[in-house]
Protein backbone atom coordinates (compact mmCIF):
# COMPACT_ATOMS: atom_id res chain seq x y z
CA UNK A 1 -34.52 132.80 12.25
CA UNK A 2 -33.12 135.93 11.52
CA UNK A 3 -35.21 138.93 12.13
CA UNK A 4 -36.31 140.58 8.58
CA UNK A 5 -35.59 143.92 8.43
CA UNK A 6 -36.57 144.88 4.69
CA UNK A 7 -39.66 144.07 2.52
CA UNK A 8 -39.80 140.86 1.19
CA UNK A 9 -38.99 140.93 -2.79
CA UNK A 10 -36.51 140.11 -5.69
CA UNK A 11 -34.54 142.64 -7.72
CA UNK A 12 -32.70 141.85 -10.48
CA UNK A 13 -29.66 143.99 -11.17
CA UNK A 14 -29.26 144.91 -14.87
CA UNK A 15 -26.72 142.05 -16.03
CA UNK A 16 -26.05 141.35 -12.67
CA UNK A 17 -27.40 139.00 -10.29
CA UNK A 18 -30.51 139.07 -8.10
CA UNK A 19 -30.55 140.69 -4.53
CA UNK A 20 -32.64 139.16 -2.06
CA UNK A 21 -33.85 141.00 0.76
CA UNK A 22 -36.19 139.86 3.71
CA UNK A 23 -35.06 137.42 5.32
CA UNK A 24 -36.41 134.93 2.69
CA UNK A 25 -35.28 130.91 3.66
CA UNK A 26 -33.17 129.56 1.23
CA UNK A 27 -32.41 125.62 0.88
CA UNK A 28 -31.94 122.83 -2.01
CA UNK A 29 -34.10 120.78 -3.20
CA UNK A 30 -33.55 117.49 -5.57
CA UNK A 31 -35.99 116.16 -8.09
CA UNK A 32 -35.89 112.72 -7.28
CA UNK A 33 -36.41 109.99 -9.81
CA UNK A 34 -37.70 106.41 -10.99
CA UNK A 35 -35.18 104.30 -12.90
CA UNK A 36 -36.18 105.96 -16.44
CA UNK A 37 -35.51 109.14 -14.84
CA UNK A 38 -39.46 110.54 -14.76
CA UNK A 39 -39.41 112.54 -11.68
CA UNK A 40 -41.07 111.32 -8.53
CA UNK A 41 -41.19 113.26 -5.95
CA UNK A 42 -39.16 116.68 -4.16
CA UNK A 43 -36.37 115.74 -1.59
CA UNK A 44 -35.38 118.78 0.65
CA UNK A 45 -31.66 119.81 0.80
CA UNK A 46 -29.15 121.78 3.03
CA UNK A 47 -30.29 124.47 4.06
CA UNK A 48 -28.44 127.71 4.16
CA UNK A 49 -28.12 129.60 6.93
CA UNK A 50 -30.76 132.71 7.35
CA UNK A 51 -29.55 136.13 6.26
CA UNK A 52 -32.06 139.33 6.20
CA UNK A 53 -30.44 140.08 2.11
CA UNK A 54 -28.26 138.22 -0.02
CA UNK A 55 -27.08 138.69 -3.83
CA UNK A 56 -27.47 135.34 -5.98
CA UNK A 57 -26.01 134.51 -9.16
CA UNK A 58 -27.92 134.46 -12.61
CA UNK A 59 -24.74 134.41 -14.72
CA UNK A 60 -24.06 130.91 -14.14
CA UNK A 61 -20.14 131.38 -13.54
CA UNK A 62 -19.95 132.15 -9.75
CA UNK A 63 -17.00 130.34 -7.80
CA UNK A 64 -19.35 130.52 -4.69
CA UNK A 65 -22.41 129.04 -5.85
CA UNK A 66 -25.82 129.96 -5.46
CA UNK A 67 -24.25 133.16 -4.31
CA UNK A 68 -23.20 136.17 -6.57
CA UNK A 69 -19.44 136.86 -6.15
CA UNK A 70 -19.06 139.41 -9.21
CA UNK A 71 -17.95 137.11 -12.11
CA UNK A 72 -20.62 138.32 -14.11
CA UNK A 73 -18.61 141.47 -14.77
CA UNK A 74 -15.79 139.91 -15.55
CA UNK A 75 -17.51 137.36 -18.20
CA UNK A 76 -19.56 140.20 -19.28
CA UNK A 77 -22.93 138.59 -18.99
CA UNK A 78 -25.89 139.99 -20.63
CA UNK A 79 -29.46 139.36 -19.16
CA UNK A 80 -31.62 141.35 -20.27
CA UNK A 81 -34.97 140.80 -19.32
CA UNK A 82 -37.33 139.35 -22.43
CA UNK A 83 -40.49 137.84 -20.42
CA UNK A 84 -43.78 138.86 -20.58
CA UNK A 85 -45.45 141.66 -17.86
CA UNK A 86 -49.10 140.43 -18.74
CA UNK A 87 -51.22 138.22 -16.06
CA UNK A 88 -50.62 134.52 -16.24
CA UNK A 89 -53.95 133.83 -17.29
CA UNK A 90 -53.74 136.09 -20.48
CA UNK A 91 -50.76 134.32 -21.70
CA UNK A 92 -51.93 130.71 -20.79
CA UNK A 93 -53.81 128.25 -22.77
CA UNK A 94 -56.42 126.72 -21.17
CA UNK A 95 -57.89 122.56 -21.10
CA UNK A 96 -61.61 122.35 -20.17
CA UNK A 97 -62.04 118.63 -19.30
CA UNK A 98 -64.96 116.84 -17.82
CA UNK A 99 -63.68 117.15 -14.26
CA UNK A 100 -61.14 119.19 -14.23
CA UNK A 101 -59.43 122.41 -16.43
CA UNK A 102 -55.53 122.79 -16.70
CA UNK A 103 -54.01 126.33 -17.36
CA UNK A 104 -50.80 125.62 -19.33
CA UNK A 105 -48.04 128.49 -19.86
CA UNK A 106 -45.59 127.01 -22.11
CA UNK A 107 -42.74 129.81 -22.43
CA UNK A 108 -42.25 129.47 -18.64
CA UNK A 109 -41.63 125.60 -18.38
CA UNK A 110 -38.11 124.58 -16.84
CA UNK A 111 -38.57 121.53 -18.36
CA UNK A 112 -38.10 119.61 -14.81
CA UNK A 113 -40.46 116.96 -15.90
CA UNK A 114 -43.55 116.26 -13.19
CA UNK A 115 -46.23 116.65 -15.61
CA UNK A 116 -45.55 113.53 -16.81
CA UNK A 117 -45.15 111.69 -13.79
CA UNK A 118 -48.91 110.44 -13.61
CA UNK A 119 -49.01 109.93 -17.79
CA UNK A 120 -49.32 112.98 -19.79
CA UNK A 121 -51.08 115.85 -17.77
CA UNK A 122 -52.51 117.93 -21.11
CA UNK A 123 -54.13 114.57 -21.81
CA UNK A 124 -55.55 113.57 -18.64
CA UNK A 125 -57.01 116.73 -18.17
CA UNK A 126 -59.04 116.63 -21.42
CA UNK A 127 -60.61 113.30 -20.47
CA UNK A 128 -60.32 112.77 -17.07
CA UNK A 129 -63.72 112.54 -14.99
CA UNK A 130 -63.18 110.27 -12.20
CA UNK A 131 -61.65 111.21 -8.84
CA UNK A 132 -58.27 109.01 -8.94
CA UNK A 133 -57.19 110.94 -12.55
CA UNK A 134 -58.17 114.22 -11.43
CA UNK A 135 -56.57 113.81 -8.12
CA UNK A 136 -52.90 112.74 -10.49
CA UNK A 137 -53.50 116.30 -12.68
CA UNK A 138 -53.91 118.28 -9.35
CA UNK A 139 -50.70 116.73 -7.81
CA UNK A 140 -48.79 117.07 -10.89
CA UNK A 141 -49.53 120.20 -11.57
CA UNK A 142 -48.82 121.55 -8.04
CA UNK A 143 -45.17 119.75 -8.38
CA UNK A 144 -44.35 122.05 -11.78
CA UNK A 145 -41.89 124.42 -9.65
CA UNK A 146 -42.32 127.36 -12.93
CA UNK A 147 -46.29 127.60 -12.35
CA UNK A 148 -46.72 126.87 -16.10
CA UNK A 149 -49.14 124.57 -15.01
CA UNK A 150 -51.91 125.18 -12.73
CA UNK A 151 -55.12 123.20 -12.40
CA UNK A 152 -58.53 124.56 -11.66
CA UNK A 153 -60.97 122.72 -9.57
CA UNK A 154 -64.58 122.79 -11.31
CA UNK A 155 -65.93 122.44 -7.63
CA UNK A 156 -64.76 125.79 -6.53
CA UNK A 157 -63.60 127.10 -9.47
CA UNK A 158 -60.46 128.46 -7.56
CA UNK A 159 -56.58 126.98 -8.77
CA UNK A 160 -55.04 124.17 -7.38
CA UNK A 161 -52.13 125.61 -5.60
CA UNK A 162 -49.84 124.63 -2.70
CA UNK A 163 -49.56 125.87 0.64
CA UNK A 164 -46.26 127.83 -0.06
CA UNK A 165 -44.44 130.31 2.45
CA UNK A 166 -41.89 132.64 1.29
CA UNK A 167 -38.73 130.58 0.38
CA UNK A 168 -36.26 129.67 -2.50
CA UNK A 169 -35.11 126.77 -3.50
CA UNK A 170 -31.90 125.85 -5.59
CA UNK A 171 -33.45 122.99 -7.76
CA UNK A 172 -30.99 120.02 -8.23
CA UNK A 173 -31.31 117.40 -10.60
CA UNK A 174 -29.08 114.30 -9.60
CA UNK A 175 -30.28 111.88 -11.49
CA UNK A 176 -29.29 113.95 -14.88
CA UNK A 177 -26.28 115.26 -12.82
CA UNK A 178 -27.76 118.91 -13.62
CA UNK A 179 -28.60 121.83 -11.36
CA UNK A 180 -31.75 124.03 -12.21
CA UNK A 181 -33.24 126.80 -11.55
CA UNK A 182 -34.24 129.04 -8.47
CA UNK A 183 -37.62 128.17 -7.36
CA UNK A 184 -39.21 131.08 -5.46
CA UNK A 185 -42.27 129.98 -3.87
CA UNK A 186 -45.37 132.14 -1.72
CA UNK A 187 -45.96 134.86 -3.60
CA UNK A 188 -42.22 136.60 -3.67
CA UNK A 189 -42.72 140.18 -5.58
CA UNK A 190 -40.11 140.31 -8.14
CA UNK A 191 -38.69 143.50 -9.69
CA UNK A 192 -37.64 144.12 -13.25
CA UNK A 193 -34.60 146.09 -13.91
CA UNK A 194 -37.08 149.11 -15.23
CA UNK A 195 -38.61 149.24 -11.58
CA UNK A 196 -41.54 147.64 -12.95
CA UNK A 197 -42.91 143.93 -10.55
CA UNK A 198 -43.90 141.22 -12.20
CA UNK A 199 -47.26 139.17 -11.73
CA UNK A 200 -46.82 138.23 -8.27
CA UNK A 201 -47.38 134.46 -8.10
CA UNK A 202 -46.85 131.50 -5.92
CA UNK A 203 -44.58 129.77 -7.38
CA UNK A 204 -42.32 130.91 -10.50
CA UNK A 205 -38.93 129.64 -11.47
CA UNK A 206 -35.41 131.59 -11.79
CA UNK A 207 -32.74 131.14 -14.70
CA UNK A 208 -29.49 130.95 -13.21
CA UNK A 209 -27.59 129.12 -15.81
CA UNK A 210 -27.52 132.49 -17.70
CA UNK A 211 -28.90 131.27 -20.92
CA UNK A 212 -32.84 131.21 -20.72
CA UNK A 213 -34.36 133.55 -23.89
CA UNK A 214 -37.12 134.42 -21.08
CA UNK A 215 -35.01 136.16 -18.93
CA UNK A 216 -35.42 136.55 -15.99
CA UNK A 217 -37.80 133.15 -15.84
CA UNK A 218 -36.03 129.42 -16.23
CA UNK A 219 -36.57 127.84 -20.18
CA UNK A 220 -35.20 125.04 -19.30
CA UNK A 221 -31.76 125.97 -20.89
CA UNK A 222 -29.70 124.72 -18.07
CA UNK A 223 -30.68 121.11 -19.89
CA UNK A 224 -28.74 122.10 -23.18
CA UNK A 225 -25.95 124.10 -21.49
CA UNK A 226 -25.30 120.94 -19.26
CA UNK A 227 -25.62 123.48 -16.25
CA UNK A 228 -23.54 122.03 -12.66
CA UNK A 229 -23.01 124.27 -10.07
CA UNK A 230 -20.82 121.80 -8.66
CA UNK A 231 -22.85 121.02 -5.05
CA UNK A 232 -22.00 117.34 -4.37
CA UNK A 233 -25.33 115.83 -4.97
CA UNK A 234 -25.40 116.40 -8.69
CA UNK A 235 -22.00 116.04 -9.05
């Protein structure tokens, strides 16, 4: 592990890419799926070897992908940022079921597909009382990589939330032969072009397809755009 020797964070480059600095781990990780292609589970990746900062690409055109190798002022990509700077809990909607409540953020979704793994989490939560349903709207809502969804246990009345160190993962999507987002997980402080951090959470997703009208958050555009960074295990 390579010694860190700046402060752990994100910051995005005004229509350029996003420089990492830290030491934060960064691997791929592949959505694994069922026959109809609902997601099942996460399958860890290569991992890349540590570095203490490293520039990755948000343009989506990089020959050296995940890493930023200064295409994006060639293409002239545009990214400014459009997302919201309020708490997550301000923006989110919120399901008070019998046993268990579901915070739901819908302009952050990367559309990878986990909340419906178990059924259809929104539903579940309204109804659900008994422990087997509430235990399938906790899990699915701690595999939604964006934190759209988080579940909040009635018991405690804390969130649901996975034990997350600081990492990123390149989100790969063989079975659709697409590559997602960057999922930045254990509470990564990410900076805004104007200087200004966004809520830090635990886990939040990354466009890097270039094309998400949330900038600098994943809207699941890499779906439409038929985004492949060309690794070999979408490809």
């Amino acid at each position: 592990m390579v010694a860190a020797t700046h402060a752990r964070k994100i910051i995005i480059i005004r229509n350029g890419p996003y420089m990492v600095s830290g030491g934060i781990p960064l691997q791929r990780e592949m959505v694994i799926c069922d026959s109809g292609g609902t997601p099942l589970r996460w399958e860890q990746g290569e991992r890349f070897p540590d570095r203490d900062a490293y520039a990755l690409c948000r343009c989506g055109k990089s020959g050296s992908m995940p890493f930023c190798d200064g295409m994006h002022e060639k293409v002239g990509f545009e990214g400014a940022e459009k997302a919201s700077m309020k708490p997550f809990d301000q923006e989110a909607d919120r399901i008070d079921g019998p046993g268990i409540s579901l915070y739901d953020n819908a302009p952050l979704c990367a559309t990878v597909g986990f909340c419906h793994r178990g059924g259809n989490i929104w539903k579940m939560a309204a109804v659900s009382s008994d422990p087997a349903s509430i235990k399938v709207v906790e899990e699915d809502a701690r595999d939604c990589p964006s934190g759209r969804l988080v579940a909040l246990d009635h018991k405690t009345g804390e969130p649901v939330e996975p034990d997350f160190a600081p990492s990123i993962s390149i989100i790969e999507m063989p079975a659709a032969k697409l590559s997602g987002p960057l999922w930045v997980k254990g509470r990564v402080p990410i900076e805004s072009t104007s200087g200004r951090v966004y809520e830090v959470r635990n886990r939040v997703t990354l466009c890097r397809c270039g094309r998400s009208k949330n900038m600098p958050f994943c809207d699941g555009s890499h779906i439409s755009a038929k985004f492949n960074d060309g690794d070999a295990s979408v490809s």
